[in-house]
PDB file of N, CA and C in Angstrom:
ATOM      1  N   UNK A   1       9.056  10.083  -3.722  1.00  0.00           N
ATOM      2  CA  UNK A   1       8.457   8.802  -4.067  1.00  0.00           C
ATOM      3  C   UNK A   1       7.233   9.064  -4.941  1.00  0.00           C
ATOM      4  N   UNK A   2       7.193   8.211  -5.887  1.00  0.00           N
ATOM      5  CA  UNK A   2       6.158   8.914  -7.073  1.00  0.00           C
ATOM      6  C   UNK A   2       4.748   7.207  -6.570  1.00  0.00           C
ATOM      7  N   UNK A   3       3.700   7.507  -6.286  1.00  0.00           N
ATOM      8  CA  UNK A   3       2.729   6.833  -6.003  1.00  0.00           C
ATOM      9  C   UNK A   3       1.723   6.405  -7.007  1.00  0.00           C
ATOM     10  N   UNK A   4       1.404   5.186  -7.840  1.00  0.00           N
ATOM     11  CA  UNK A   4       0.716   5.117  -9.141  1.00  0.00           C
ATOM     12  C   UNK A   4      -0.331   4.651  -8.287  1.00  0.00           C
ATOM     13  N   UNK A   5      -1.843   5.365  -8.546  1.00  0.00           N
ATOM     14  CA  UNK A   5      -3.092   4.663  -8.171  1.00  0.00           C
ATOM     15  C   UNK A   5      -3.674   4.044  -8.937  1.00  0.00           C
ATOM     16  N   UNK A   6      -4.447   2.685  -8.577  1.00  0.00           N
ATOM     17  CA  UNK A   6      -5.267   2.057 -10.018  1.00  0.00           C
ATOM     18  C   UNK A   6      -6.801   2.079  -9.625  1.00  0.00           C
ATOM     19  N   UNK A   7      -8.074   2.257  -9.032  1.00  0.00           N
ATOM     20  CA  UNK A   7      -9.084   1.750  -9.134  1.00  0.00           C
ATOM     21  C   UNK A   7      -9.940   0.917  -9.600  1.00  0.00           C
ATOM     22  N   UNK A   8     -10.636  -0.936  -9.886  1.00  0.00           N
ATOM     23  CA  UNK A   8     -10.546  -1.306 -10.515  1.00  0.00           C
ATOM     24  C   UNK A   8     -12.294  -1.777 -10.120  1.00  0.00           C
ATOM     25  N   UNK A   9     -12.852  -1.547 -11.337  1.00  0.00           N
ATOM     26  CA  UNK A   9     -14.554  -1.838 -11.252  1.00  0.00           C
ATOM     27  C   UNK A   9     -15.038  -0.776 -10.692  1.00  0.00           C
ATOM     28  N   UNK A  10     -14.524  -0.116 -10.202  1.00  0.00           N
ATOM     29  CA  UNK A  10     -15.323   1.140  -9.702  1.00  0.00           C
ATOM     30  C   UNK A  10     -14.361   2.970  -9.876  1.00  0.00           C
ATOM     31  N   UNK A  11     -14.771   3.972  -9.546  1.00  0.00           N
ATOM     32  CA  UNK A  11     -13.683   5.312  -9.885  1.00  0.00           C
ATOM     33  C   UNK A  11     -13.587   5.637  -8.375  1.00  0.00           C
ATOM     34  N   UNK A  12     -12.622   5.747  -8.045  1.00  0.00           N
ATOM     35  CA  UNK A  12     -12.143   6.480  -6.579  1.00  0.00           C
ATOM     36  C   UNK A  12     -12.246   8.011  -6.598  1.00  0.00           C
ATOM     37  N   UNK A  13     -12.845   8.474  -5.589  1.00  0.00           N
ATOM     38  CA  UNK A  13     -13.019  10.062  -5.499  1.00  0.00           C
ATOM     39  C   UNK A  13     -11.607  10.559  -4.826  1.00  0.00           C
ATOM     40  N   UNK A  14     -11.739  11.687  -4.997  1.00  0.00           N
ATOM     41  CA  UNK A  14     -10.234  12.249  -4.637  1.00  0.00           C
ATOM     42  C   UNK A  14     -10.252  12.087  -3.075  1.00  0.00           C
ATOM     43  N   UNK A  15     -10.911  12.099  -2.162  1.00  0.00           N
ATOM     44  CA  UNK A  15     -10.844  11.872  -0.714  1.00  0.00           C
ATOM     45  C   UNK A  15     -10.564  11.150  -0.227  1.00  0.00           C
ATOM     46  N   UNK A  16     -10.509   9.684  -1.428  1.00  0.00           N
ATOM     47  CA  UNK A  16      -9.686   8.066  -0.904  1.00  0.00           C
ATOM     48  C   UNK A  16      -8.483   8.401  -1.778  1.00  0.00           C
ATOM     49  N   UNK A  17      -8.383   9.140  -2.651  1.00  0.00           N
ATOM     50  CA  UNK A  17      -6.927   9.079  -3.375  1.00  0.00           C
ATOM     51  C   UNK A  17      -5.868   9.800  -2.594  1.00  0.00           C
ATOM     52  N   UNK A  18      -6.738  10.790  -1.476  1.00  0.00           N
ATOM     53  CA  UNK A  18      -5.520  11.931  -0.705  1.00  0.00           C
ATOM     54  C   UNK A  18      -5.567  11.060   0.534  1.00  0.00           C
ATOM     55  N   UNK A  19      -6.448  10.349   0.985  1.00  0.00           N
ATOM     56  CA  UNK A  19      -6.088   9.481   1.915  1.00  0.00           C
ATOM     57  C   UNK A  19      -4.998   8.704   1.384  1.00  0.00           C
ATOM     58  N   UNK A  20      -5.155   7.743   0.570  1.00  0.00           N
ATOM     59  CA  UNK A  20      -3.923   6.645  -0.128  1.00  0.00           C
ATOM     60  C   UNK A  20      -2.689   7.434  -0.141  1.00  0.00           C
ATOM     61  N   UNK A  21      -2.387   8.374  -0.576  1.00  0.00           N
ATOM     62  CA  UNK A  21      -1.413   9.110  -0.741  1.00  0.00           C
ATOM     63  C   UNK A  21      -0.688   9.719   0.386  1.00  0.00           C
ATOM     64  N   UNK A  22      -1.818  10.148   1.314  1.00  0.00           N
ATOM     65  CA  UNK A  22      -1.013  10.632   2.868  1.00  0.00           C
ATOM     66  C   UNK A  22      -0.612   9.500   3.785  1.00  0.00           C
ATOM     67  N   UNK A  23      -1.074   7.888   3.431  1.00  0.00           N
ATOM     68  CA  UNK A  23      -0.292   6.940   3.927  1.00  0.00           C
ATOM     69  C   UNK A  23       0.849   6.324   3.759  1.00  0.00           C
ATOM     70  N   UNK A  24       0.490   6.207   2.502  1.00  0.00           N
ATOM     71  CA  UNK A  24       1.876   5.396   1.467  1.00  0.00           C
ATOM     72  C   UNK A  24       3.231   6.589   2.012  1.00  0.00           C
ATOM     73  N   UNK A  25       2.918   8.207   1.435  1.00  0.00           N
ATOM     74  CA  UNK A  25       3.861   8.743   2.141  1.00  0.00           C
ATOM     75  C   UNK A  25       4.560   8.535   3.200  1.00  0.00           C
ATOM     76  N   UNK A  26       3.928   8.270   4.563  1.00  0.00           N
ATOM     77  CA  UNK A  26       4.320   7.753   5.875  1.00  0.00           C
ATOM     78  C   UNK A  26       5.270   6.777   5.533  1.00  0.00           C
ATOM     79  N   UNK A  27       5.199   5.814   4.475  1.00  0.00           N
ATOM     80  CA  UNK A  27       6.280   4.545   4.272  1.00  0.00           C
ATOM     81  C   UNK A  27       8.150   5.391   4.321  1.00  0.00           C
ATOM     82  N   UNK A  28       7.883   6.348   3.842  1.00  0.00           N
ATOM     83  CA  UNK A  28       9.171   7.008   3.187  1.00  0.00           C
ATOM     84  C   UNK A  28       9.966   7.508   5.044  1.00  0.00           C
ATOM     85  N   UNK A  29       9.139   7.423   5.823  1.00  0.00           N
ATOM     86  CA  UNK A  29       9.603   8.595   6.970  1.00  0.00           C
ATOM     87  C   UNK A  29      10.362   6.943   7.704  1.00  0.00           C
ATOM     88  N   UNK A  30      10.061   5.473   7.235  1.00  0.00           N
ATOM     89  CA  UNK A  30      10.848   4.444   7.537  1.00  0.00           C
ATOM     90  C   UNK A  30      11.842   4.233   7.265  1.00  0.00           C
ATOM     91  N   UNK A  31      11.922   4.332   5.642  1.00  0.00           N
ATOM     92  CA  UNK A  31      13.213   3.563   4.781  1.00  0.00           C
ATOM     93  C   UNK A  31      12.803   4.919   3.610  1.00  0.00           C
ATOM     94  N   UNK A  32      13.906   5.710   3.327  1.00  0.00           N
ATOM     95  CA  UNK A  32      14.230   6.720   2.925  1.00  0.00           C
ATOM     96  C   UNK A  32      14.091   6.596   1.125  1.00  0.00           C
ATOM     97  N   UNK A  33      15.033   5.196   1.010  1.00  0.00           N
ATOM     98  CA  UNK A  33      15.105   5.108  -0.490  1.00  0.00           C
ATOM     99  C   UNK A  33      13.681   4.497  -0.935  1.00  0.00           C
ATOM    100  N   UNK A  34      12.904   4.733  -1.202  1.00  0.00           N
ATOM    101  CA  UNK A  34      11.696   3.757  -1.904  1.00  0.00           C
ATOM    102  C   UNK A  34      11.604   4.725  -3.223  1.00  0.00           C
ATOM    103  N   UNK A  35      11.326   3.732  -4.242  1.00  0.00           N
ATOM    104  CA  UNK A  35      11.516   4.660  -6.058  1.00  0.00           C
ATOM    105  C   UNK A  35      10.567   4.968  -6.346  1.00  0.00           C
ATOM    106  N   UNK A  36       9.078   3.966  -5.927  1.00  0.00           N
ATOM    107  CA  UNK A  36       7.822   4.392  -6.028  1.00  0.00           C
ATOM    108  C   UNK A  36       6.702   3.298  -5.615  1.00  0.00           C
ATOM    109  N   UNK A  37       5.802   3.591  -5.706  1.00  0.00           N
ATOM    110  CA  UNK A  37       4.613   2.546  -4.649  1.00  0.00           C
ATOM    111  C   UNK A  37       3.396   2.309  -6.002  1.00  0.00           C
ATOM    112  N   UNK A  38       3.291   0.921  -5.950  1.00  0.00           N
ATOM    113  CA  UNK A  38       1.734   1.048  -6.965  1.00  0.00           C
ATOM    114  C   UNK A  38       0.673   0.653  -5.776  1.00  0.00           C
ATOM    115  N   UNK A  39      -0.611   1.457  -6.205  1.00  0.00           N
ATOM    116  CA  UNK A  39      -1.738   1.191  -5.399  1.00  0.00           C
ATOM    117  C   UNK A  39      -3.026   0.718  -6.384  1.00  0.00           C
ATOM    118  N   UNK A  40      -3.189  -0.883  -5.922  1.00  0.00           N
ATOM    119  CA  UNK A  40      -4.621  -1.245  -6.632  1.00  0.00           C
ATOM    120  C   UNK A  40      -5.705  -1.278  -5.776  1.00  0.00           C
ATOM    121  N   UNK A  41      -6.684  -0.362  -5.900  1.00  0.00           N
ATOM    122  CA  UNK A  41      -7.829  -0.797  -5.250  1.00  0.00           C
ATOM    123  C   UNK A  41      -8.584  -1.148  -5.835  1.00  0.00           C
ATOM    124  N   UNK A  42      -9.452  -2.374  -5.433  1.00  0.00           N
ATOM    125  CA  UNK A  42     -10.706  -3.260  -6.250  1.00  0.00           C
ATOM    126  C   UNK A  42     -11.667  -3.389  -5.528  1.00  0.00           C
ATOM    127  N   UNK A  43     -12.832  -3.724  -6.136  1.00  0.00           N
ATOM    128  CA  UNK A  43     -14.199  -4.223  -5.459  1.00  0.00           C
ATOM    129  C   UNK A  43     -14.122  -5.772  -5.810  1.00  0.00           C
ATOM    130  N   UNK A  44     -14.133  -6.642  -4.790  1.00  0.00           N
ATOM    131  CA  UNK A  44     -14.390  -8.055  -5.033  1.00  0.00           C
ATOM    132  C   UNK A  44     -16.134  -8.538  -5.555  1.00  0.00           C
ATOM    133  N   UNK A  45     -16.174  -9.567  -6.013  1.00  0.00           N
ATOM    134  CA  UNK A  45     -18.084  -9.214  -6.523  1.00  0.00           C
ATOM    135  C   UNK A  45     -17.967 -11.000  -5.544  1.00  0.00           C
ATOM    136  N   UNK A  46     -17.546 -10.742  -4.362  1.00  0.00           N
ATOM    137  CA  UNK A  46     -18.142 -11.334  -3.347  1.00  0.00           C
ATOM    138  C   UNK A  46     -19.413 -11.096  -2.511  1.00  0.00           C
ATOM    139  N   UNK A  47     -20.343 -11.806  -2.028  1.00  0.00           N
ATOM    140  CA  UNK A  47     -21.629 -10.888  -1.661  1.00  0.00           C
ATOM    141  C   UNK A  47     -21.392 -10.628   0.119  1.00  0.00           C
ATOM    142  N   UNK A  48     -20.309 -10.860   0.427  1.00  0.00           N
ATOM    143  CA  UNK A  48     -19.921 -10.518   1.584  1.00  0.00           C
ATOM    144  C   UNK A  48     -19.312  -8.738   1.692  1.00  0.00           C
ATOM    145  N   UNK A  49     -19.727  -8.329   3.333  1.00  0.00           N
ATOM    146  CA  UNK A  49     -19.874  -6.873   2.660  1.00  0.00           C
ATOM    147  C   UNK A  49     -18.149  -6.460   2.393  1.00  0.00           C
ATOM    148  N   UNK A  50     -17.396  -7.279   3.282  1.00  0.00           N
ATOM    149  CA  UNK A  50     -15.715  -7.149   3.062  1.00  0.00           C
ATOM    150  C   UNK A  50     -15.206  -7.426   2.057  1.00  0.00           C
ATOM    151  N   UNK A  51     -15.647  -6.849   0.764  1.00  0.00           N
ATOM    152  CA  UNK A  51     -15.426  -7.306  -0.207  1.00  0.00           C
ATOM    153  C   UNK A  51     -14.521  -5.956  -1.319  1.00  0.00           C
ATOM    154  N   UNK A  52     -13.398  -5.184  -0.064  1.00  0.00           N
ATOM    155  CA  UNK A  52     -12.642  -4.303  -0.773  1.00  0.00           C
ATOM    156  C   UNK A  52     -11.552  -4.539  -0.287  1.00  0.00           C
ATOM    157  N   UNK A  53     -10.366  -4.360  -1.404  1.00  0.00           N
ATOM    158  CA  UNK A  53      -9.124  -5.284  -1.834  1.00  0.00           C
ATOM    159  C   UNK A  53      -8.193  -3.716  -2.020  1.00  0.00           C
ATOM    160  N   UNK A  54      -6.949  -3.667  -1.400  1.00  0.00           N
ATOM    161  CA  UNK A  54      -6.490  -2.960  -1.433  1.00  0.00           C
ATOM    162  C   UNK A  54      -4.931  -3.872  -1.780  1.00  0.00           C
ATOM    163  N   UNK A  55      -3.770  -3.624  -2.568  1.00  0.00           N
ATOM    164  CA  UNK A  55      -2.420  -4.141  -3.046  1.00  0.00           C
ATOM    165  C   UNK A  55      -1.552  -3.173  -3.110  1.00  0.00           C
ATOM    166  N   UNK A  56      -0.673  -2.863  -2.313  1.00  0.00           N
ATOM    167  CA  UNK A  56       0.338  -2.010  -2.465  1.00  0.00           C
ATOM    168  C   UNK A  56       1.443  -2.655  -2.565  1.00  0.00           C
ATOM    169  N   UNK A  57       2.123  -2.182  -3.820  1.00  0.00           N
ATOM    170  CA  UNK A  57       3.388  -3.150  -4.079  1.00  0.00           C
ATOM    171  C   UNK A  57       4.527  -1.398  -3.993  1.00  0.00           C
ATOM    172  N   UNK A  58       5.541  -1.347  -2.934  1.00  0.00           N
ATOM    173  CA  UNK A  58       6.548  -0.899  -2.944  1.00  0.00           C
ATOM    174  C   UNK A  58       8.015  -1.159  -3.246  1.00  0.00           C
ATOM    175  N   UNK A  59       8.680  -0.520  -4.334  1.00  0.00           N
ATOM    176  CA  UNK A  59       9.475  -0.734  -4.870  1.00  0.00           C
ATOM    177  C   UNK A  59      10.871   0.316  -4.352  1.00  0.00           C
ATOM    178  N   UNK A  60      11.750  -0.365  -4.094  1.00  0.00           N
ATOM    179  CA  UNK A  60      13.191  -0.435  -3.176  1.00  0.00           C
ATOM    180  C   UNK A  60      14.462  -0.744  -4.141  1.00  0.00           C
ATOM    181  N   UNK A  61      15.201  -0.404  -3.586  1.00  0.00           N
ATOM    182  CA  UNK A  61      16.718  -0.667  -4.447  1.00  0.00           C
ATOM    183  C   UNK A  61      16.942  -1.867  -4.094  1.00  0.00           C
ATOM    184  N   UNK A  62      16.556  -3.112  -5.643  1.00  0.00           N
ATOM    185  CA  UNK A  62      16.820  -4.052  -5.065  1.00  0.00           C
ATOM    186  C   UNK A  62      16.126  -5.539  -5.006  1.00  0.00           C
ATOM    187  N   UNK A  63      14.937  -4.623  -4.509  1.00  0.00           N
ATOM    188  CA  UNK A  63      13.564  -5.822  -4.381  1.00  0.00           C
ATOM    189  C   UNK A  63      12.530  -4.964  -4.272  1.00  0.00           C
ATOM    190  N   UNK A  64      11.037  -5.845  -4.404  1.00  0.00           N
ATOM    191  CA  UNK A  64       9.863  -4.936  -4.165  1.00  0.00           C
ATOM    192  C   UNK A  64       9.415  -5.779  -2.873  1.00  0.00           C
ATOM    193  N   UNK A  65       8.185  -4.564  -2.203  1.00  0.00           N
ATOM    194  CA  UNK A  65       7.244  -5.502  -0.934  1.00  0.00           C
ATOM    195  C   UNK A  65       6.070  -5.121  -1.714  1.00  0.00           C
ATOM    196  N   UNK A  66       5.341  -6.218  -1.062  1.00  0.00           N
ATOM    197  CA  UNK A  66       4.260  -6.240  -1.136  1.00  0.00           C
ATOM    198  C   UNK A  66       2.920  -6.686  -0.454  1.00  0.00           C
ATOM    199  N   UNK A  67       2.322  -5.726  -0.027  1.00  0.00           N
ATOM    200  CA  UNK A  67       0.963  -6.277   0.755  1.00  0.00           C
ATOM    201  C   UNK A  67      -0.711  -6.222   0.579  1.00  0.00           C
ATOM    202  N   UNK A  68      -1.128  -6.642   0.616  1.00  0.00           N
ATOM    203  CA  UNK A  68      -2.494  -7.018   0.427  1.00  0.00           C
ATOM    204  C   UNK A  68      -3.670  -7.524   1.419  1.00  0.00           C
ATOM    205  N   UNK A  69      -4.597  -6.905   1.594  1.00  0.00           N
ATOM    206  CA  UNK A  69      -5.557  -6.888   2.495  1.00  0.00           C
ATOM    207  C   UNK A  69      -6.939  -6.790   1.539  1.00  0.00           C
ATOM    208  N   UNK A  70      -7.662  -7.599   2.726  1.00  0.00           N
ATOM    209  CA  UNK A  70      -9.369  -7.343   2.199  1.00  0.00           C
ATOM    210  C   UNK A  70     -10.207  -7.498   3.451  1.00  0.00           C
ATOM    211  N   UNK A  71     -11.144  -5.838   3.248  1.00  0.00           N
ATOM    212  CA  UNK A  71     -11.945  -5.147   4.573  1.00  0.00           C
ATOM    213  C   UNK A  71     -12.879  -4.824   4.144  1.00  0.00           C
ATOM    214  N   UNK A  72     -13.324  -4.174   5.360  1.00  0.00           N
ATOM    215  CA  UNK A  72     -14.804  -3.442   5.157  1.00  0.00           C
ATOM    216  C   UNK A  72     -14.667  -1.943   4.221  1.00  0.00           C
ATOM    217  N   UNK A  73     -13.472  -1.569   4.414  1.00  0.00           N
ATOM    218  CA  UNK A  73     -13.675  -0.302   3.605  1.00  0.00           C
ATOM    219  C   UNK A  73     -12.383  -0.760   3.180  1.00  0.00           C
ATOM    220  N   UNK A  74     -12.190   0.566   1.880  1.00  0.00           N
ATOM    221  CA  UNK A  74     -10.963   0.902   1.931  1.00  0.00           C
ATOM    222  C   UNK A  74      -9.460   1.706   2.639  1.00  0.00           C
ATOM    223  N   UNK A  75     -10.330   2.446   3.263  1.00  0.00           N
ATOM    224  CA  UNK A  75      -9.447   2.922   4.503  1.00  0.00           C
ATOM    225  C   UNK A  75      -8.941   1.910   5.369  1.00  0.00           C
ATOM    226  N   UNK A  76      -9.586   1.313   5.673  1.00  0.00           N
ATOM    227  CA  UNK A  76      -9.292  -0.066   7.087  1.00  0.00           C
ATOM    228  C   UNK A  76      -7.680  -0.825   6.164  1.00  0.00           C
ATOM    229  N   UNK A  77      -8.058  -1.183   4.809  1.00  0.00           N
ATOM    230  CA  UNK A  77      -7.383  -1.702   4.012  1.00  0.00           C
ATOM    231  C   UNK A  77      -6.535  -0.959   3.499  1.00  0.00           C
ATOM    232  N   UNK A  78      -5.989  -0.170   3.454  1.00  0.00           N
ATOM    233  CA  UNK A  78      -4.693   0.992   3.134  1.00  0.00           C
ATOM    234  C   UNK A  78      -4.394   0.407   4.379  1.00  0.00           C
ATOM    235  N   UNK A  79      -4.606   1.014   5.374  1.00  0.00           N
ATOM    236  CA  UNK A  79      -4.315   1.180   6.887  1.00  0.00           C
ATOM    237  C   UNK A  79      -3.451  -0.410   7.330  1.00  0.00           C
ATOM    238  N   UNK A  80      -4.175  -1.084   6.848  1.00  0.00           N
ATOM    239  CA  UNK A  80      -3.341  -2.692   7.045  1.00  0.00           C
ATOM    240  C   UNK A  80      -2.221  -3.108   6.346  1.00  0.00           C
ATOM    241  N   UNK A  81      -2.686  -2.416   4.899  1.00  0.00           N
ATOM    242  CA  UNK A  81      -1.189  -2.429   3.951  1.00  0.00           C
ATOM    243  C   UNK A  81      -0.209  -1.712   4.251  1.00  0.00           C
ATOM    244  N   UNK A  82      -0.375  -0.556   4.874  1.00  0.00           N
ATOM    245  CA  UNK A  82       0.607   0.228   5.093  1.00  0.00           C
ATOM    246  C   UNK A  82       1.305  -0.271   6.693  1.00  0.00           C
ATOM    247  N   UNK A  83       0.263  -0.535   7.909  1.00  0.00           N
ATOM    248  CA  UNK A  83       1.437  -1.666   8.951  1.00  0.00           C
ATOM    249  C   UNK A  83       1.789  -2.759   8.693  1.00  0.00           C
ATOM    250  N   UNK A  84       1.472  -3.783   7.403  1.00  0.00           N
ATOM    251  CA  UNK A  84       2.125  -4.542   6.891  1.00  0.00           C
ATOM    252  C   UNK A  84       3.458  -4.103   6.222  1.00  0.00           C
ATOM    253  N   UNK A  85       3.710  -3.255   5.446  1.00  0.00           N
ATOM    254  CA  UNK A  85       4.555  -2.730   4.595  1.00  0.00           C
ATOM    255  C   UNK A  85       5.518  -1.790   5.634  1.00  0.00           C
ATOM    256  N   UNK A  86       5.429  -1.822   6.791  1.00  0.00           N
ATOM    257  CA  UNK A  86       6.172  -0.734   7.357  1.00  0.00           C
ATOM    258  C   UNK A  86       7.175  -1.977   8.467  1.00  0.00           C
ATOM    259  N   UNK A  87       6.514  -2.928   8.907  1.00  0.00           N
ATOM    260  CA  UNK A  87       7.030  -4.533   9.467  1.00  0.00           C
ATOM    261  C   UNK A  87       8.009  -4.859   8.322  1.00  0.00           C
ATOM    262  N   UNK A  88       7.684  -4.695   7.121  1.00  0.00           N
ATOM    263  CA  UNK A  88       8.690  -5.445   6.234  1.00  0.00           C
ATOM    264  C   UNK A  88       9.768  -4.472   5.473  1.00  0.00           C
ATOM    265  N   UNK A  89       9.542  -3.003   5.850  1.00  0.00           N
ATOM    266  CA  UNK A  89      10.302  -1.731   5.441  1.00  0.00           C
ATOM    267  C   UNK A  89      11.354  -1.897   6.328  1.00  0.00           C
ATOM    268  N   UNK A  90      11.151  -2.265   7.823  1.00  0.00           N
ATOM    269  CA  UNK A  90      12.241  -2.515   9.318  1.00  0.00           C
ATOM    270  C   UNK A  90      12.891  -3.531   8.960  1.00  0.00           C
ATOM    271  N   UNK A  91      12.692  -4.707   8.631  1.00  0.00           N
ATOM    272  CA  UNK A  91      13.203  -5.819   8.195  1.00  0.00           C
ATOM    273  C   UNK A  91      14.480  -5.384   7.451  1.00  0.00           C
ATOM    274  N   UNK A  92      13.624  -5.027   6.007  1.00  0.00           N
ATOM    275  CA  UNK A  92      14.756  -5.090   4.389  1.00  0.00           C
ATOM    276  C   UNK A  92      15.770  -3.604   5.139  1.00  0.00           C
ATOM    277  N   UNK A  93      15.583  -2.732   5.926  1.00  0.00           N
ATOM    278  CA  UNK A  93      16.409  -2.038   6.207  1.00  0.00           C
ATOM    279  C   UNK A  93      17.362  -2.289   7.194  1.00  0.00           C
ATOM    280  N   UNK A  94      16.920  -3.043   8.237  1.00  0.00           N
ATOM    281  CA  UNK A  94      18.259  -3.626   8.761  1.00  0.00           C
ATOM    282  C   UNK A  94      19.076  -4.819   8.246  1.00  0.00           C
ATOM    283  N   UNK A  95      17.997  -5.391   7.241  1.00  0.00           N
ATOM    284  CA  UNK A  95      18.948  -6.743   6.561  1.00  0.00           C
ATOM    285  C   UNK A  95      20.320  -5.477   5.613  1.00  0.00           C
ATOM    286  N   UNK A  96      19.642  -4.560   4.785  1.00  0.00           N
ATOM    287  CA  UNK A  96      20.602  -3.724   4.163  1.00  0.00           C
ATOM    288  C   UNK A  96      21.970  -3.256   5.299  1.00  0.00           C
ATOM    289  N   UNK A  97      21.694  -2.913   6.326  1.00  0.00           N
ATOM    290  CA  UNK A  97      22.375  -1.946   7.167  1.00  0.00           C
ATOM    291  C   UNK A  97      23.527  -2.930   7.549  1.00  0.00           C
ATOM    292  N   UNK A  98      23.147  -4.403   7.992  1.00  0.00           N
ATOM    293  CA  UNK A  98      24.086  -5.174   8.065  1.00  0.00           C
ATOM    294  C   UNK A  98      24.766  -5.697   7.235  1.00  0.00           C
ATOM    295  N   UNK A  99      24.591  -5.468   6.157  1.00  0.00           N
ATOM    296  CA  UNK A  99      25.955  -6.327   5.054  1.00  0.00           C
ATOM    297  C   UNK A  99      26.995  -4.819   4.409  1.00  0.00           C
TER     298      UNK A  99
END
């Protein structure tokens, strides 16, 4: 699975990029076929401090998922996209398994 990162208003250090990357991986150990994952992380210019935006759109034979969260960090927010995206990985794989 090939993983595209975006950072947006700000540069991500490699320690949130190997985090992002050792999660999104975890998606694959669900549903086997995934072609590749985009990851946007943003800073919202909300003055609230939860103002980081994480979008992972995973792409499937077929259709894409997609989830989106906004937290206190970005970790918290991977972390939500990825048990969002893993609820809807169980889904599209048993909807597949049955037809």
């Amino acid at each position: 699975m090939t993983i595209n990162t975006q950072s947006v208003h700000f540069d991500a250090d490699t320690k949130l990029l190997d985090f992002v990357n050792e999660r999104v991986n975890k998606l694959s150990s669900i549903y086997e076929n995934i072609v590749d994952a985009d990851v946007i992380l943003r800073l919202d210019k909300s003055s609230t401090n939860d103002n980081k935006i994480a979008e992972i759109k995973v792409k499937v034979k077929g259709t894409d998922l997609f989830a989106k969260k906004q937290c206190l960090s970005f970790e918290e927010a991977i972390d939500n996209c990825v048990d969002a995206l893993k609820t809807q990985l169980k889904k599209y794989k048993e909807k597949v398994q049955a037809v």
